[in-house]
N, C-alpha and C. Protein backbone atom coordinates (compact mmCIF):
# COMPACT_ATOMS: atom_id res chain seq x y z
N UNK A 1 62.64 118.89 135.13
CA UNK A 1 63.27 119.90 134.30
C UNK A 1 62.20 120.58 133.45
N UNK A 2 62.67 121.66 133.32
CA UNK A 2 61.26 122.03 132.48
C UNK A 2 61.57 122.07 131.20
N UNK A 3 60.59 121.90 130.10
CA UNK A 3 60.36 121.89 128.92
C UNK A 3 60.09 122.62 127.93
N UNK A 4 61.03 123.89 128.40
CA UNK A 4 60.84 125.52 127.07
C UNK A 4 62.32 126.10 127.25
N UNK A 5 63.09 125.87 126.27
CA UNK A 5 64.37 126.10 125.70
C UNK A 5 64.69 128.07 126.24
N UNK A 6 65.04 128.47 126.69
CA UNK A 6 65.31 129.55 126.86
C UNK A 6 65.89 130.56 126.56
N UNK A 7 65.97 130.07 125.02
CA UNK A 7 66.63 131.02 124.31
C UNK A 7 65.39 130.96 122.79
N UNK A 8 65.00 130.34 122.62
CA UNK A 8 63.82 130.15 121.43
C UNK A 8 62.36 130.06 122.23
N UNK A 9 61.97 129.94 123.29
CA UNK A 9 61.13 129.37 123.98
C UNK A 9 60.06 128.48 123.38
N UNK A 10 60.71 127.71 122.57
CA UNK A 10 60.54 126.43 122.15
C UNK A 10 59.98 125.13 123.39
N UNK A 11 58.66 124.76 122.97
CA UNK A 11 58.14 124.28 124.21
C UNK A 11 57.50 122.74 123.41
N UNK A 12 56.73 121.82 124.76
CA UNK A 12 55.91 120.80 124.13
C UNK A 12 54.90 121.17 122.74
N UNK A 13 54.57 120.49 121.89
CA UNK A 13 53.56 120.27 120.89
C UNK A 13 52.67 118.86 121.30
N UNK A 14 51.47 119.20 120.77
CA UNK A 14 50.10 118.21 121.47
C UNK A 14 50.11 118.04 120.06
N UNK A 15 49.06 116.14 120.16
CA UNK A 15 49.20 115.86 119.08
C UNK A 15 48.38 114.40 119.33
N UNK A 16 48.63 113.62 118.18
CA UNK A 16 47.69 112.26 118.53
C UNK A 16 48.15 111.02 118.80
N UNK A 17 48.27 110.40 119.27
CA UNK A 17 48.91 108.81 118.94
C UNK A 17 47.60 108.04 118.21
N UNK A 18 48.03 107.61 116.73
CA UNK A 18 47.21 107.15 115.73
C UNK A 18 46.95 105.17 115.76
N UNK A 19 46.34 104.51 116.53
CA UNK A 19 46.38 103.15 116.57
C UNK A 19 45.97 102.64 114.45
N UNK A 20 46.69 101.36 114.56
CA UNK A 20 46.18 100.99 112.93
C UNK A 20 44.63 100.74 113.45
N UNK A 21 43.92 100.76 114.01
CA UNK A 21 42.65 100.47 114.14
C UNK A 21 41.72 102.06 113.76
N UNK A 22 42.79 103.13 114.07
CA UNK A 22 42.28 104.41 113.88
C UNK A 22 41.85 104.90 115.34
N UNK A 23 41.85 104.43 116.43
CA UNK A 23 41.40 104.88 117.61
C UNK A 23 43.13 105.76 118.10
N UNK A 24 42.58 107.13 118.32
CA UNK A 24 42.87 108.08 118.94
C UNK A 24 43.70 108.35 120.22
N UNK A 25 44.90 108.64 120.79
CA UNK A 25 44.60 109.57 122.03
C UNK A 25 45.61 110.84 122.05
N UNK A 26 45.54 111.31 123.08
CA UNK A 26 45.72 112.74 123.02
C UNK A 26 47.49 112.33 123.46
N UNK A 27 48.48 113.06 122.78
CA UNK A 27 49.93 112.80 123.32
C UNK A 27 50.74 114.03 123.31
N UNK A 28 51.94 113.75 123.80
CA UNK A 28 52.38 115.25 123.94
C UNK A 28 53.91 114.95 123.29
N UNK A 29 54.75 115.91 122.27
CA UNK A 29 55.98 115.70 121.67
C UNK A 29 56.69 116.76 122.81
N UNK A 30 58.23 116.48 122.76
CA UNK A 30 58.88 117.37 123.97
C UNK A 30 60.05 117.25 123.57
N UNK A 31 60.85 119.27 123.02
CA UNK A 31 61.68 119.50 122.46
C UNK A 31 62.96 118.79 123.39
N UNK A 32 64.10 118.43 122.75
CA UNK A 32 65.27 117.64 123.52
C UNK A 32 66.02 119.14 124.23
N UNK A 33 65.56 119.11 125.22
CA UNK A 33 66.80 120.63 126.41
C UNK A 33 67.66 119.63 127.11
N UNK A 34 68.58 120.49 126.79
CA UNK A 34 69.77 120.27 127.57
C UNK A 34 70.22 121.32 128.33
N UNK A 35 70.58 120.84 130.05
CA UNK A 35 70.91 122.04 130.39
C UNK A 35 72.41 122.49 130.85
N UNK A 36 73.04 123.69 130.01
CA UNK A 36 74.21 123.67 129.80
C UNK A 36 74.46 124.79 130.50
N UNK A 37 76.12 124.79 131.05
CA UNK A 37 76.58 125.94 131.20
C UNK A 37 77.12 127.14 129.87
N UNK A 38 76.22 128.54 129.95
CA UNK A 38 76.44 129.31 128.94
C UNK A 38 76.94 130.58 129.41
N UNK A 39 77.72 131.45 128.48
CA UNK A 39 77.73 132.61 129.07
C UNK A 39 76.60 133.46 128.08
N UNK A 40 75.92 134.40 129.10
CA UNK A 40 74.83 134.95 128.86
C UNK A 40 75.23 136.24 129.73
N UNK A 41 75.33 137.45 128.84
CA UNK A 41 75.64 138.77 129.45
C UNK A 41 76.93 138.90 129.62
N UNK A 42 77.93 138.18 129.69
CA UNK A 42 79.34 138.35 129.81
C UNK A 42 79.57 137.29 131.21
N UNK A 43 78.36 136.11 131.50
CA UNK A 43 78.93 136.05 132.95
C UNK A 43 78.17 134.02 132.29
N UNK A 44 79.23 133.62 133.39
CA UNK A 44 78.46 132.14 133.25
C UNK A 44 77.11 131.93 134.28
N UNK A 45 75.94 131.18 133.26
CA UNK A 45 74.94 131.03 133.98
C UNK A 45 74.51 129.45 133.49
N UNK A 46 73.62 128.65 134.28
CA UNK A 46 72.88 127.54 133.49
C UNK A 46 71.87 127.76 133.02
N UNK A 47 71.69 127.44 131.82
CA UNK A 47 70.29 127.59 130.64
C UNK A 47 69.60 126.39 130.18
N UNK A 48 68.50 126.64 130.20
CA UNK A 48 67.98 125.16 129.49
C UNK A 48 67.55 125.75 128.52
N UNK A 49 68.39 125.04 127.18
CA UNK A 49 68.49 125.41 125.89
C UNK A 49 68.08 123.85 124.92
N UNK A 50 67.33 124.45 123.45
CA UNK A 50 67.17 122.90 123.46
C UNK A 50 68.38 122.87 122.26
N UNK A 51 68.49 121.56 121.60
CA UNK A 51 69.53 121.07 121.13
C UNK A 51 69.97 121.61 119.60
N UNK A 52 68.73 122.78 118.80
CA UNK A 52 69.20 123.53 117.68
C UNK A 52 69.56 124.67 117.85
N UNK A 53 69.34 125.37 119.17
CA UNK A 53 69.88 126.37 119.44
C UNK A 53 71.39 126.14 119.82
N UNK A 54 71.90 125.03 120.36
CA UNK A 54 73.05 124.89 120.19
C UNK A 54 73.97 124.70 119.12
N UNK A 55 72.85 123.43 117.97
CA UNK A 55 73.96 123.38 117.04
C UNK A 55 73.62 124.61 116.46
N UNK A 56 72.97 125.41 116.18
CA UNK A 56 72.62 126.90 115.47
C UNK A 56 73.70 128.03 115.56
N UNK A 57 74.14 127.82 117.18
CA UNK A 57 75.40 128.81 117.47
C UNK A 57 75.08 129.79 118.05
N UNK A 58 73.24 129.86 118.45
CA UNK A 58 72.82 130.78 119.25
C UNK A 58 72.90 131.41 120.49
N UNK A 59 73.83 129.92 121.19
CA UNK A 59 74.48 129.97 122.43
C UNK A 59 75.95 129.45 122.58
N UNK A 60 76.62 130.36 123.10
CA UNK A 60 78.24 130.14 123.77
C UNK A 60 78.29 129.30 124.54
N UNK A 61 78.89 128.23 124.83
CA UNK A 61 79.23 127.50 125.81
C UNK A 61 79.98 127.91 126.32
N UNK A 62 79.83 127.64 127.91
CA UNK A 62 81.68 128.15 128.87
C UNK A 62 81.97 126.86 128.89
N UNK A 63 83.34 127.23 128.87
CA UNK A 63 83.80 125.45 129.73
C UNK A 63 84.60 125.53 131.30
């Protein structure tokens, strides 16, 4: 699934995993998408939207 919300294009953030020793590595955070049926344009389509654009209200759900 891919990992950029399609309505915010809200994507991964890079970042560190911090050991208590202080040793380093490179990690990756990854917004929660869900992929829902929405109407988009007047018509139902599937979107991968992530999970504040929903509670936000930025997207209609069909049912």
């Amino acid at each position: 699934m891919a990992h950029v919300c399609e309505i915010c294009n809200k994507g991964p953030m890079s970042g560190m995993n911090v050991a208590h020793s202080h040793l380093k590595t490179k990690r990756r955070w990854y917004p929660n998408i869900q992929r829902v049926r929405a109407i988009v344009d007047g018509e139902v389509k599937r979107v991968n939207v992530c999970t504040r654009c929903l509670r936000s209200g930025k997207v209609q759900r069909a049912i």
